[in-house]
PDB file of N, CA and C in Angstrom:
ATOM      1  N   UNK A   1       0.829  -1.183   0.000  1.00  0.00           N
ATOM      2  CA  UNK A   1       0.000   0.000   0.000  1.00  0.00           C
ATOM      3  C   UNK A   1       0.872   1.245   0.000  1.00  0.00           C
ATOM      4  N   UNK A   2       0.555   2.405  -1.196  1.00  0.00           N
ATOM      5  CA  UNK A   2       1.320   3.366  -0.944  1.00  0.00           C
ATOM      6  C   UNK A   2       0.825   4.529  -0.078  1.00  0.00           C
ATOM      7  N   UNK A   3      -0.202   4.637   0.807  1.00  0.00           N
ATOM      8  CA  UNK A   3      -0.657   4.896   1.860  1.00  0.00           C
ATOM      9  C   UNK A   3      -0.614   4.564   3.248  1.00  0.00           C
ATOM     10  N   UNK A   4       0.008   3.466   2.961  1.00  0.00           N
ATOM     11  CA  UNK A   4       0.377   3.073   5.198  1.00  0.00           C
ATOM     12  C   UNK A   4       1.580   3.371   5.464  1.00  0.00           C
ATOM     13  N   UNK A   5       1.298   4.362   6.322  1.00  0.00           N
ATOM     14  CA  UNK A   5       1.795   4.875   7.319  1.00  0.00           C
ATOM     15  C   UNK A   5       2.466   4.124   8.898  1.00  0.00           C
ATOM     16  N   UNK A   6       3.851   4.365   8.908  1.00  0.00           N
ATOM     17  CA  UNK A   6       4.274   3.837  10.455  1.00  0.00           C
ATOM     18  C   UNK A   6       3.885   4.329  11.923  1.00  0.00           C
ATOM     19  N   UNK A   7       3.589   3.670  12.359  1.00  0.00           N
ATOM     20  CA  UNK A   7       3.482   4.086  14.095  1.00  0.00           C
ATOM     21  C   UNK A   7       4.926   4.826  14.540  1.00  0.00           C
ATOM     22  N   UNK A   8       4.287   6.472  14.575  1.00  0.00           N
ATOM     23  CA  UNK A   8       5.763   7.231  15.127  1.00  0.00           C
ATOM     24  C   UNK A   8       6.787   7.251  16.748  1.00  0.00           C
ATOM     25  N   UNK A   9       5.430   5.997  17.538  1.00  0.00           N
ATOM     26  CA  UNK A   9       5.776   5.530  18.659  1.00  0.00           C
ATOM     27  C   UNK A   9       6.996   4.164  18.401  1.00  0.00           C
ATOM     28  N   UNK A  10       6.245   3.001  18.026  1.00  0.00           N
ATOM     29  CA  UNK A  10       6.859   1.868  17.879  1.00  0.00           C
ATOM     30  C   UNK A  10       7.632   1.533  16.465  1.00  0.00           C
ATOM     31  N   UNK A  11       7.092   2.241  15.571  1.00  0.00           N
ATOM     32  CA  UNK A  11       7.515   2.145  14.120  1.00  0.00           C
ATOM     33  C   UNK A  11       6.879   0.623  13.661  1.00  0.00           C
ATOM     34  N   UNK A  12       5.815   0.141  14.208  1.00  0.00           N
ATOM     35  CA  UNK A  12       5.067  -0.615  13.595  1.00  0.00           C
ATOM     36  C   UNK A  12       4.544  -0.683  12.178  1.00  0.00           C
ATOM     37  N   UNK A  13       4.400  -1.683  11.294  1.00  0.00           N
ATOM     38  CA  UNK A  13       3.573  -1.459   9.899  1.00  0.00           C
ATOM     39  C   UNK A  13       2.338  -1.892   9.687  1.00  0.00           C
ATOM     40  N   UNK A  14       1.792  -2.025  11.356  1.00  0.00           N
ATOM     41  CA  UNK A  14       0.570  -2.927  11.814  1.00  0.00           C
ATOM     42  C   UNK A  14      -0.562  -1.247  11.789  1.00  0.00           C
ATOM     43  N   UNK A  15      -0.164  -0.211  11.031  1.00  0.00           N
ATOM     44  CA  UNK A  15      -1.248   0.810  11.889  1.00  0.00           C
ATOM     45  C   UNK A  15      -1.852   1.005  10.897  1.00  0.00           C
ATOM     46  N   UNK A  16      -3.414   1.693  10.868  1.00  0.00           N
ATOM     47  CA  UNK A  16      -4.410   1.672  10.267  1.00  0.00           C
ATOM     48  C   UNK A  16      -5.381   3.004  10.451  1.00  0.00           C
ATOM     49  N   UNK A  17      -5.957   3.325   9.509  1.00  0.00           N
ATOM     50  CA  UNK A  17      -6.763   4.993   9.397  1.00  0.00           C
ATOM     51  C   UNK A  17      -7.615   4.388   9.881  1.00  0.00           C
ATOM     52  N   UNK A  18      -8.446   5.471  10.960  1.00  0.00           N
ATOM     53  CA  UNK A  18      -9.816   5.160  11.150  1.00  0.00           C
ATOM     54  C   UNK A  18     -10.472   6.065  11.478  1.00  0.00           C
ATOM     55  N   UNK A  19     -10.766   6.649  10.234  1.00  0.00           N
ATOM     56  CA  UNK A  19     -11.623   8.232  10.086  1.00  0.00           C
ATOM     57  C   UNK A  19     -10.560   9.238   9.884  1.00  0.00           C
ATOM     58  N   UNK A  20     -10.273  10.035  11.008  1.00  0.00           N
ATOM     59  CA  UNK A  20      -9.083  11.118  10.387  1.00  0.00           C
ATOM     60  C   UNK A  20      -7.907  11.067  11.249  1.00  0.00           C
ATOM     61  N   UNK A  21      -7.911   9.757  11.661  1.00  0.00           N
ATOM     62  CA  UNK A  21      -7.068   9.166  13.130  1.00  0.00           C
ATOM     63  C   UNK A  21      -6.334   8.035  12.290  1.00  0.00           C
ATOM     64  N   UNK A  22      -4.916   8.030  12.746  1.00  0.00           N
ATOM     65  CA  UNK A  22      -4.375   6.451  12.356  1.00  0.00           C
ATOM     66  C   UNK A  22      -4.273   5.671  13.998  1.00  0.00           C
ATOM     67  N   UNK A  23      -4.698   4.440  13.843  1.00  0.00           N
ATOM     68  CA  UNK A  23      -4.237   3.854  15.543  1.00  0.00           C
ATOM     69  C   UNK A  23      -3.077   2.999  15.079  1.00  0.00           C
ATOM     70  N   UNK A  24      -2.679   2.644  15.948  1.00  0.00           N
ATOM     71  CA  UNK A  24      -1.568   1.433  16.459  1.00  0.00           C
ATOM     72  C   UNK A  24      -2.335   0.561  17.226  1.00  0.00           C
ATOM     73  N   UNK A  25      -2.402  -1.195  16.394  1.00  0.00           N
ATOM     74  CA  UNK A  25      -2.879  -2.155  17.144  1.00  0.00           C
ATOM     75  C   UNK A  25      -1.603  -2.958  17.941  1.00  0.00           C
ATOM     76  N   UNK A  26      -0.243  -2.029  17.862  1.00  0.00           N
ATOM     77  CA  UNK A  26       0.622  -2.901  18.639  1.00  0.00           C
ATOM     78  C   UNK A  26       0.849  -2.400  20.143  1.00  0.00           C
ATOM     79  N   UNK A  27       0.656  -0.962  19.801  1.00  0.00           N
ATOM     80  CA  UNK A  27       1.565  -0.162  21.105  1.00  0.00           C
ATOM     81  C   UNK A  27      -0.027   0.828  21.516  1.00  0.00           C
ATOM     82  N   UNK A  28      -1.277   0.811  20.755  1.00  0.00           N
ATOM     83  CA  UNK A  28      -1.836   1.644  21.299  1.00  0.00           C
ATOM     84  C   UNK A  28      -1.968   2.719  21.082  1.00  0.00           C
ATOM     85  N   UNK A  29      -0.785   3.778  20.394  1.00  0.00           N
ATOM     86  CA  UNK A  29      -0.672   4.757  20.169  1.00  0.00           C
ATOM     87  C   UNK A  29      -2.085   4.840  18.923  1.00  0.00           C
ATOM     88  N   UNK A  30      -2.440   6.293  19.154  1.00  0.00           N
ATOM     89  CA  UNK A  30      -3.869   6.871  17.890  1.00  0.00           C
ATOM     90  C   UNK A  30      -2.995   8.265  17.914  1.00  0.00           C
ATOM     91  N   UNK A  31      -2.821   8.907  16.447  1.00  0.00           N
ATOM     92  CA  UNK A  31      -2.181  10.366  16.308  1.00  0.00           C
ATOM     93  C   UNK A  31      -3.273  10.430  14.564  1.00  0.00           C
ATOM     94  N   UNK A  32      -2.671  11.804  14.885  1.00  0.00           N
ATOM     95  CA  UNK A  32      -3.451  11.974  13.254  1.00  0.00           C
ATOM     96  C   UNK A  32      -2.135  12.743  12.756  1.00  0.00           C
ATOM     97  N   UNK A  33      -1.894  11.941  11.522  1.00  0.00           N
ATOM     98  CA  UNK A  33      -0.740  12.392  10.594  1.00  0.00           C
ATOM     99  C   UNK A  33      -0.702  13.697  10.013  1.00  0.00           C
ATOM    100  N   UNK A  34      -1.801  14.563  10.017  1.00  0.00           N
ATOM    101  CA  UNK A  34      -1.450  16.362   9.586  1.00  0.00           C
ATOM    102  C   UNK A  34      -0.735  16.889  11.338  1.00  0.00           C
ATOM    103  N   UNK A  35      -0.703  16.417  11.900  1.00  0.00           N
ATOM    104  CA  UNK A  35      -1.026  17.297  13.169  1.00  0.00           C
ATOM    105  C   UNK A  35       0.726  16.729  13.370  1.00  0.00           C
ATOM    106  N   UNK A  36       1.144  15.699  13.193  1.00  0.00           N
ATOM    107  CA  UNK A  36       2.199  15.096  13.560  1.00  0.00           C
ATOM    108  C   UNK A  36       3.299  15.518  13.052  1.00  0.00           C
ATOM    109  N   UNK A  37       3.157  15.383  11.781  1.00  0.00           N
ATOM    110  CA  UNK A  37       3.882  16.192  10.127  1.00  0.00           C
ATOM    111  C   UNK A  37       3.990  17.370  10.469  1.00  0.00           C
ATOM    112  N   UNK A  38       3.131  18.787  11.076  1.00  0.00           N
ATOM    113  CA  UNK A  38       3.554  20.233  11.838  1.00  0.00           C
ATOM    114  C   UNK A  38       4.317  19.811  12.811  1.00  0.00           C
ATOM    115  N   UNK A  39       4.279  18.977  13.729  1.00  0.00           N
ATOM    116  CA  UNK A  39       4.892  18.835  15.127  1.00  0.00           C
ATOM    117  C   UNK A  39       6.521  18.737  15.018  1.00  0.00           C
ATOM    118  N   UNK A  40       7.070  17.240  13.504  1.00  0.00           N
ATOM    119  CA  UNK A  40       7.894  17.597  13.564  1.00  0.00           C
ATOM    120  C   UNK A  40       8.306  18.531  12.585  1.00  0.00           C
ATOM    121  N   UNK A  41       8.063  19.592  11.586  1.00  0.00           N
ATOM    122  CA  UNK A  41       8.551  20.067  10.436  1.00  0.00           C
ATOM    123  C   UNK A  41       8.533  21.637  11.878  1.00  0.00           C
ATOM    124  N   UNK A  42       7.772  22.150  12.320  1.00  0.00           N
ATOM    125  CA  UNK A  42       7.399  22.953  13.400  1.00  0.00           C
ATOM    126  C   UNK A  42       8.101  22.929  14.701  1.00  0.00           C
ATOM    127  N   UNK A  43       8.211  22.080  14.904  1.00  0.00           N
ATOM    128  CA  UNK A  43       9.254  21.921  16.968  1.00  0.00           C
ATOM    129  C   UNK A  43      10.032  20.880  17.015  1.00  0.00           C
ATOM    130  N   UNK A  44      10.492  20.383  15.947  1.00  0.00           N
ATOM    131  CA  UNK A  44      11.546  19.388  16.104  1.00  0.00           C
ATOM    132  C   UNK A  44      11.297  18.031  17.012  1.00  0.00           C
ATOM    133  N   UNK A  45      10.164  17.918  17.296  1.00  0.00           N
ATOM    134  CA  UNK A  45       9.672  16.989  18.461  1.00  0.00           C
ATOM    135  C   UNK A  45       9.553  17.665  19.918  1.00  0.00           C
ATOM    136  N   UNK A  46       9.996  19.064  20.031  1.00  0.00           N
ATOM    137  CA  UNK A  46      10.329  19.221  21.662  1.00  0.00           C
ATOM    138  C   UNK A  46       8.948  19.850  22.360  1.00  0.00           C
ATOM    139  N   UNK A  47       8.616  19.333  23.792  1.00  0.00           N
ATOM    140  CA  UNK A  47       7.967  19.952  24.178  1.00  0.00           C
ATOM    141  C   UNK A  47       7.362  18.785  24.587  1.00  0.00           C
ATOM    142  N   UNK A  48       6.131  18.746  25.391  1.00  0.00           N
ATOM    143  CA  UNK A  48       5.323  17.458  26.184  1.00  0.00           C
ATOM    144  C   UNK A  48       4.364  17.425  25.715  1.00  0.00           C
ATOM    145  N   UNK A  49       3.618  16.324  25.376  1.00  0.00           N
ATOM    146  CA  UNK A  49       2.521  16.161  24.347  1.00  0.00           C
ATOM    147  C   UNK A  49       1.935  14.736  25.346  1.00  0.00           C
ATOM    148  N   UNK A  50       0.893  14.887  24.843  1.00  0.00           N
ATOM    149  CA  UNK A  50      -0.295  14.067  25.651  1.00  0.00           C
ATOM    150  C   UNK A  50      -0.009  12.583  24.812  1.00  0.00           C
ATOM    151  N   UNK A  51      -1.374  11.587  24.706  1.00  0.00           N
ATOM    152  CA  UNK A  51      -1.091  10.717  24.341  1.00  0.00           C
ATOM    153  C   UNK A  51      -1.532  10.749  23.000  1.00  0.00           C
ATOM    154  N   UNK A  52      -2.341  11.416  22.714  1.00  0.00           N
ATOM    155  CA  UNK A  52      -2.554  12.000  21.152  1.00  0.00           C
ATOM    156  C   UNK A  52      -1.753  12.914  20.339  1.00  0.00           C
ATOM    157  N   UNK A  53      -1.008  13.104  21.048  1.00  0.00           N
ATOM    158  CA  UNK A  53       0.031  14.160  20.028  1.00  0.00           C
ATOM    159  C   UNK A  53      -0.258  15.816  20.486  1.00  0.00           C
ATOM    160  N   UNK A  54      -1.056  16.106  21.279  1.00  0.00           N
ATOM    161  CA  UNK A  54      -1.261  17.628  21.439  1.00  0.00           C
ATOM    162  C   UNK A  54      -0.165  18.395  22.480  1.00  0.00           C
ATOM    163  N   UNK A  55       0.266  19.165  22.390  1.00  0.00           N
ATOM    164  CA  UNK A  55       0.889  19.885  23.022  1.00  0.00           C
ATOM    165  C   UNK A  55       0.707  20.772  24.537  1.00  0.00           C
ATOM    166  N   UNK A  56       1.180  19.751  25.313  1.00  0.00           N
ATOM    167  CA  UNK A  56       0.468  20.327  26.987  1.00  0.00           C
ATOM    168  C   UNK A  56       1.702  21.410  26.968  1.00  0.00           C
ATOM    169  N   UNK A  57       0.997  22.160  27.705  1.00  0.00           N
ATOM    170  CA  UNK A  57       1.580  23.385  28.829  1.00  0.00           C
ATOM    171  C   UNK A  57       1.045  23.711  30.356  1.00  0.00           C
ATOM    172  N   UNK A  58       1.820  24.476  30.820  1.00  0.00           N
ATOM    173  CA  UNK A  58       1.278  24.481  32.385  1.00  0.00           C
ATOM    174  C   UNK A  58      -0.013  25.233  32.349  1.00  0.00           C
ATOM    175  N   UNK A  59      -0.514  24.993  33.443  1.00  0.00           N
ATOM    176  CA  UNK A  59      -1.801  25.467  33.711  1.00  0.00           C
ATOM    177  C   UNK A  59      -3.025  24.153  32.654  1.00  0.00           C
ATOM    178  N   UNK A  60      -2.669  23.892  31.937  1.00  0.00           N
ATOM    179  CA  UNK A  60      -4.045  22.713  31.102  1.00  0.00           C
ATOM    180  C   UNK A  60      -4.343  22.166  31.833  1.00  0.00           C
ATOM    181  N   UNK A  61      -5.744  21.468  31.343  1.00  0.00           N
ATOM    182  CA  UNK A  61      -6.738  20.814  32.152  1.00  0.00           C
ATOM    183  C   UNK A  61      -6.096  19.495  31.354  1.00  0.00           C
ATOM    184  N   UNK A  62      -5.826  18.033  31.777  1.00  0.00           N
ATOM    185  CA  UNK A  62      -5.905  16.866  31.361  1.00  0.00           C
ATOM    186  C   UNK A  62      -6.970  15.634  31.713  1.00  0.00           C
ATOM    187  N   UNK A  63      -7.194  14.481  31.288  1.00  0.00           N
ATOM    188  CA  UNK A  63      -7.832  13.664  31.508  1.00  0.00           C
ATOM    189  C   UNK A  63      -7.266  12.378  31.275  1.00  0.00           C
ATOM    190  N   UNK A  64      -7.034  11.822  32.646  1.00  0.00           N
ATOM    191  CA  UNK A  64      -6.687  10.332  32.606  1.00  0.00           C
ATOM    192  C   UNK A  64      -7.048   9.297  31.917  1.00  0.00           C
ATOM    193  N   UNK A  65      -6.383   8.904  30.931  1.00  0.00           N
ATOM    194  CA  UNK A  65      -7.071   8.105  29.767  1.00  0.00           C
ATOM    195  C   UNK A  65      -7.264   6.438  30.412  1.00  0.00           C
ATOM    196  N   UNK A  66      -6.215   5.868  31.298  1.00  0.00           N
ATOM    197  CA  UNK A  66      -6.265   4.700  31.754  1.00  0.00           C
ATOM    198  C   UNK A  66      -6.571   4.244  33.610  1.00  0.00           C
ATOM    199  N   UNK A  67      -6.718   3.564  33.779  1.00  0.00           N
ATOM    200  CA  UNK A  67      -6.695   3.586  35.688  1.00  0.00           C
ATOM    201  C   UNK A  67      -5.228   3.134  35.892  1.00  0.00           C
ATOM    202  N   UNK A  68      -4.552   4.021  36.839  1.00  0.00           N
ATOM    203  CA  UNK A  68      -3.507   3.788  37.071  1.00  0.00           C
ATOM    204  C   UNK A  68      -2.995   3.953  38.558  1.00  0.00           C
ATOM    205  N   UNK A  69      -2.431   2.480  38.969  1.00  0.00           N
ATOM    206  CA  UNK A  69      -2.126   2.919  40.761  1.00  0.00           C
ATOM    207  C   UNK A  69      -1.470   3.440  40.928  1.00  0.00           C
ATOM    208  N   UNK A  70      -1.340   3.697  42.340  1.00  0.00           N
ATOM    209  CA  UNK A  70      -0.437   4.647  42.922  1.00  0.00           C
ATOM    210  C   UNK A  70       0.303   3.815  43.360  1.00  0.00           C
ATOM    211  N   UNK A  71       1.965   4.300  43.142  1.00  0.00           N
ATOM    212  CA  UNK A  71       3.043   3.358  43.789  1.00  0.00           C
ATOM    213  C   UNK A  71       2.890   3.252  45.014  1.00  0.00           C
ATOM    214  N   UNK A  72       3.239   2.275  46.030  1.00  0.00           N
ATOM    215  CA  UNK A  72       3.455   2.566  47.075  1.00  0.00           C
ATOM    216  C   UNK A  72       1.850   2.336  48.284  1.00  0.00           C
ATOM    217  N   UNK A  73       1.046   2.793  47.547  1.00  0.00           N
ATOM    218  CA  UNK A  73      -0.658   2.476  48.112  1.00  0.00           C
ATOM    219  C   UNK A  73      -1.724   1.629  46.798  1.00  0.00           C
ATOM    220  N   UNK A  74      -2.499   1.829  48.056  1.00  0.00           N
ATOM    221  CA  UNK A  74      -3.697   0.846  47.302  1.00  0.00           C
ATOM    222  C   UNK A  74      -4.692   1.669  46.327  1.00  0.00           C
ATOM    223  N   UNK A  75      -4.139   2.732  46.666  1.00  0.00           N
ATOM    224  CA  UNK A  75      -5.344   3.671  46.290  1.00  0.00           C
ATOM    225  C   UNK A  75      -4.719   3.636  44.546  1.00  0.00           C
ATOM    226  N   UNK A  76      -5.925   3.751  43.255  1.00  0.00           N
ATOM    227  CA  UNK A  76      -6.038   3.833  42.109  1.00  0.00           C
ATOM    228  C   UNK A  76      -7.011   5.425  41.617  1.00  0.00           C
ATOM    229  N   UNK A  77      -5.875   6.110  40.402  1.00  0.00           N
ATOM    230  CA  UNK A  77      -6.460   7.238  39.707  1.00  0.00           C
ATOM    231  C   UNK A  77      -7.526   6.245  38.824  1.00  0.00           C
ATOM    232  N   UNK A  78      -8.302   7.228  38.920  1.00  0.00           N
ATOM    233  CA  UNK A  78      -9.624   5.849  37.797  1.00  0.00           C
ATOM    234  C   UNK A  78      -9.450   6.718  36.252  1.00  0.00           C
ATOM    235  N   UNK A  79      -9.655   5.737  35.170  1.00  0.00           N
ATOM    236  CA  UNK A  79      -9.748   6.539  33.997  1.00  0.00           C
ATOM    237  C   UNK A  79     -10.833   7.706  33.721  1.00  0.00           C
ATOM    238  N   UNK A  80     -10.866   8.780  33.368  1.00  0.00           N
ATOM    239  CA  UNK A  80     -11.882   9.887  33.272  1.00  0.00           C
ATOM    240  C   UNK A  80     -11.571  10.818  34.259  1.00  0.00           C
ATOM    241  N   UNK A  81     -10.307  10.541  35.346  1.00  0.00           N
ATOM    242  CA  UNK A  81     -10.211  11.340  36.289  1.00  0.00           C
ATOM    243  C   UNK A  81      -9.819  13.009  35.376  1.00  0.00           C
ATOM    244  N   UNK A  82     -10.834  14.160  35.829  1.00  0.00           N
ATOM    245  CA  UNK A  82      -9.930  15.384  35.258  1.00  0.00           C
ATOM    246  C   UNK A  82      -8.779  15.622  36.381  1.00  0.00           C
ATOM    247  N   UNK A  83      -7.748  16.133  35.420  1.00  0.00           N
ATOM    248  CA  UNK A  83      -7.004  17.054  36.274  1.00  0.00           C
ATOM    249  C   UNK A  83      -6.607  18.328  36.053  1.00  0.00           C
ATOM    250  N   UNK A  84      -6.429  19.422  36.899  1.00  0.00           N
ATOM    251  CA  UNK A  84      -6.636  20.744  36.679  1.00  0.00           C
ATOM    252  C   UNK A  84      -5.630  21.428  36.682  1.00  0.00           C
ATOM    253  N   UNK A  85      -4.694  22.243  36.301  1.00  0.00           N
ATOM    254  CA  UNK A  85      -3.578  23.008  36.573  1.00  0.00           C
ATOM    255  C   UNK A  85      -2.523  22.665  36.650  1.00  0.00           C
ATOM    256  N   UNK A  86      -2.234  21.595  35.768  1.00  0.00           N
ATOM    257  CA  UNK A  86      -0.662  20.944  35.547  1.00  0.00           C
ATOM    258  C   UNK A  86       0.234  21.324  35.621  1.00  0.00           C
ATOM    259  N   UNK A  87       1.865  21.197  36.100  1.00  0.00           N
ATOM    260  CA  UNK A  87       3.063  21.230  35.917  1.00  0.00           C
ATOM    261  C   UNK A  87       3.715  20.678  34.930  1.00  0.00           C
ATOM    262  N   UNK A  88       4.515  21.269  34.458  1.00  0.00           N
ATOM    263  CA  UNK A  88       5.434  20.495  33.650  1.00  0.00           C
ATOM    264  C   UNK A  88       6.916  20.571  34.001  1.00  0.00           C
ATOM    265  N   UNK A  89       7.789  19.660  33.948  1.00  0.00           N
ATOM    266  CA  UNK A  89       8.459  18.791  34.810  1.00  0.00           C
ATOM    267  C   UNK A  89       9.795  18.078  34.685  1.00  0.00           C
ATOM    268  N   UNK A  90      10.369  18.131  34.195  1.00  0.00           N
ATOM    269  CA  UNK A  90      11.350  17.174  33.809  1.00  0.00           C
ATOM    270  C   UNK A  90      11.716  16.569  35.083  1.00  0.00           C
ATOM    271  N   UNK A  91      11.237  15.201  34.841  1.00  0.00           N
ATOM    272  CA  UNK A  91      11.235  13.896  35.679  1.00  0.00           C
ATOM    273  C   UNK A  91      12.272  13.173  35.043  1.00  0.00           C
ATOM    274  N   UNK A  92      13.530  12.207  35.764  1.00  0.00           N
ATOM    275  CA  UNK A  92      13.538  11.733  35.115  1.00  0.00           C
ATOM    276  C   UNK A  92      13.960  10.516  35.139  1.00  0.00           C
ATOM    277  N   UNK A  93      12.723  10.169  35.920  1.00  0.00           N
ATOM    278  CA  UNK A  93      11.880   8.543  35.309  1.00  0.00           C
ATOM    279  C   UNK A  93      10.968   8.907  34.330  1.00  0.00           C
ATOM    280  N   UNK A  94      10.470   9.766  33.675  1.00  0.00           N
ATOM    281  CA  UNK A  94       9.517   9.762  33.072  1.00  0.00           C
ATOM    282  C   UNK A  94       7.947  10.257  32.870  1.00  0.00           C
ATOM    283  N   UNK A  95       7.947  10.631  34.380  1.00  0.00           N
ATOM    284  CA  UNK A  95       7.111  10.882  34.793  1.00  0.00           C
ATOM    285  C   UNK A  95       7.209  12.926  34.304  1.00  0.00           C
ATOM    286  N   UNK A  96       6.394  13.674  33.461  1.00  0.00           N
ATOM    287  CA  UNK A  96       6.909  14.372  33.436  1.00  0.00           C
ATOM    288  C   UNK A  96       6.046  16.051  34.049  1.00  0.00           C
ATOM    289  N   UNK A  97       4.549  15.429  34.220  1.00  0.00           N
ATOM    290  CA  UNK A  97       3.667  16.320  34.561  1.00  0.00           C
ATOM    291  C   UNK A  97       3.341  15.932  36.622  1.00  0.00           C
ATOM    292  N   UNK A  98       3.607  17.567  37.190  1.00  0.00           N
ATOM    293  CA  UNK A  98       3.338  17.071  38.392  1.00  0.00           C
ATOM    294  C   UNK A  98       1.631  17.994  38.316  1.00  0.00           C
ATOM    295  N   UNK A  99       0.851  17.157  39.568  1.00  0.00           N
ATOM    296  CA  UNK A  99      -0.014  17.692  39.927  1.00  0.00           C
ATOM    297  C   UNK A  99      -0.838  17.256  40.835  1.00  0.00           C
ATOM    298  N   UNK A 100      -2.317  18.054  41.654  1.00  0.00           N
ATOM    299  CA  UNK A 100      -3.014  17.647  42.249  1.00  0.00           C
ATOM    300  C   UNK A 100      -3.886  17.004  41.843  1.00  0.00           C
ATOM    301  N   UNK A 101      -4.271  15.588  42.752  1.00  0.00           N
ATOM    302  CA  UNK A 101      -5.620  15.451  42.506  1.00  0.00           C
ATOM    303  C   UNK A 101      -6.504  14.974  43.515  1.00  0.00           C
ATOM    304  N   UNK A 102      -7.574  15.262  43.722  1.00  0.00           N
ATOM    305  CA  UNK A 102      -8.634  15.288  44.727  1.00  0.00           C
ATOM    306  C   UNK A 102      -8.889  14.324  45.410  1.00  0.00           C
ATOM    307  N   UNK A 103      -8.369  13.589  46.506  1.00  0.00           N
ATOM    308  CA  UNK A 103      -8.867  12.653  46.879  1.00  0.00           C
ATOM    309  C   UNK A 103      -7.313  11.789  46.943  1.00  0.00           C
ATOM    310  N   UNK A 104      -6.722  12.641  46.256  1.00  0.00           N
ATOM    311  CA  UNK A 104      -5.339  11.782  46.230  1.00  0.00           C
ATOM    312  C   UNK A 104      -4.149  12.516  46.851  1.00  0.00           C
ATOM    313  N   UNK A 105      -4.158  13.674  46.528  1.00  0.00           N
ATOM    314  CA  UNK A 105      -3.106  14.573  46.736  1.00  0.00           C
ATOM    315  C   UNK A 105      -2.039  15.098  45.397  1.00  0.00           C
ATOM    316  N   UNK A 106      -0.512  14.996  45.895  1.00  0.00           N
ATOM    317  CA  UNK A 106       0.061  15.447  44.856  1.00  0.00           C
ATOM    318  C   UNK A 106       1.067  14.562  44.567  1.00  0.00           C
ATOM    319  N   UNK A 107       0.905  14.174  42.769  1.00  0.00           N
ATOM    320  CA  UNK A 107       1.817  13.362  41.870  1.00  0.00           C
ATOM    321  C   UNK A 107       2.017  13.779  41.053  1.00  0.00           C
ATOM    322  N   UNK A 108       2.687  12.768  40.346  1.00  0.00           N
ATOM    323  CA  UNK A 108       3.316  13.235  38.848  1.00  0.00           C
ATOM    324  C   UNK A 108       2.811  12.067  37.958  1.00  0.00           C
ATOM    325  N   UNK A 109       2.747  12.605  37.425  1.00  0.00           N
ATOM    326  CA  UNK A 109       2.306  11.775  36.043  1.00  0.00           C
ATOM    327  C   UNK A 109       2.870  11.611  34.669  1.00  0.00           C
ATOM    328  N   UNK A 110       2.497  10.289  34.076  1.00  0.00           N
ATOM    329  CA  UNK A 110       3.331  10.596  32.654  1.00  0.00           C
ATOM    330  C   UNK A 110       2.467  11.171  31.598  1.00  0.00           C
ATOM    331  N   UNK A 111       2.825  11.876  30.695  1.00  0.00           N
ATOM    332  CA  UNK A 111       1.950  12.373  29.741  1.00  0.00           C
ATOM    333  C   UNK A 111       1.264  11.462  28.711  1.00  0.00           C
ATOM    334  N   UNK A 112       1.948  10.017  28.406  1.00  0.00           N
ATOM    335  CA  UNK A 112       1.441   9.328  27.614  1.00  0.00           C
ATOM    336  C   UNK A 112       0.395   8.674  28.066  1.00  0.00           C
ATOM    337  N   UNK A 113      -0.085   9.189  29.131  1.00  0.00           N
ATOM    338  CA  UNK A 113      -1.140   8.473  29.945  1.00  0.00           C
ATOM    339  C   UNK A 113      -2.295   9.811  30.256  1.00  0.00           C
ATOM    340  N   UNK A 114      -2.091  10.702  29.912  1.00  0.00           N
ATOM    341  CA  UNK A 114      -2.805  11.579  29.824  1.00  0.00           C
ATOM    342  C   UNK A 114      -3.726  12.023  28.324  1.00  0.00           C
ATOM    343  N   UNK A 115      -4.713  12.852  28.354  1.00  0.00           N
ATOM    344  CA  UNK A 115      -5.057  13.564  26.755  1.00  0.00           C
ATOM    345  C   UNK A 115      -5.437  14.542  27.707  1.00  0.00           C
ATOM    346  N   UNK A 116      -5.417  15.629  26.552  1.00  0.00           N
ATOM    347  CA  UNK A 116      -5.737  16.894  26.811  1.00  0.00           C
ATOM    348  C   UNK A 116      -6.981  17.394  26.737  1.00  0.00           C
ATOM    349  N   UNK A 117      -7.958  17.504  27.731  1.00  0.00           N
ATOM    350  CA  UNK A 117      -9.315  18.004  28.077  1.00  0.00           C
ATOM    351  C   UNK A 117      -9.556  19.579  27.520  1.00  0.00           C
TER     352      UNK A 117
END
């Protein structure tokens, strides 16, 4: 096919359009190829981007795309959690957004586990 496109996460040849979205059935990753193509011809890759490809900054609202525990306790962020007033961070485990959340207190988070609300 002279239309398929690689997964810019895994470099898979497993990924597929679906509507104006390509997903990844290996790694998960969903980006849409106009938006990706500015990102790198535009910022060279730099900067923290959600799990869709959008470009966080401090102060954004995010939304927990997966349920994810908390190290250390029992307690779990549930998927749909918002979160309000982000940090950005250089972590480096990875983790690169710090912030509050209600019921939990204050963490950090990774962005590929986030989208932008």
């Amino acid at each position: 096919m002279d239309d398929q496109i690689n997964c810019p996460q895994c470099s898979s040849e497993n990924a597929y359009n679906d509507g104006s979205l390509w997903n990844c059935p290996d790694c998960g990753h969903e980006w849409n190829p106009d938006t990706a193509a500015a990102a790198v011809d535009g910022e060279a890759g730099q900067g923290v981007r959600d799990a869709n490809g959008n470009a966080l900054a401090d102060g954004d609202s995010v939304t927990v795309i997966k349920d994810l525990k908390v190290k250390g306790s029992s307690l779990v962020v549930k998927g749909g959690t918002k979160v309000k007033n982000i940090r950005l961070v250089d972590g480096a485990d990875g983790h690169n957004i710090a912030c509050k959340i209600d019921g939990i207190g204050a963490m950090n988070l990774k962005s590929e586990f986030v989208k932008k609300a």
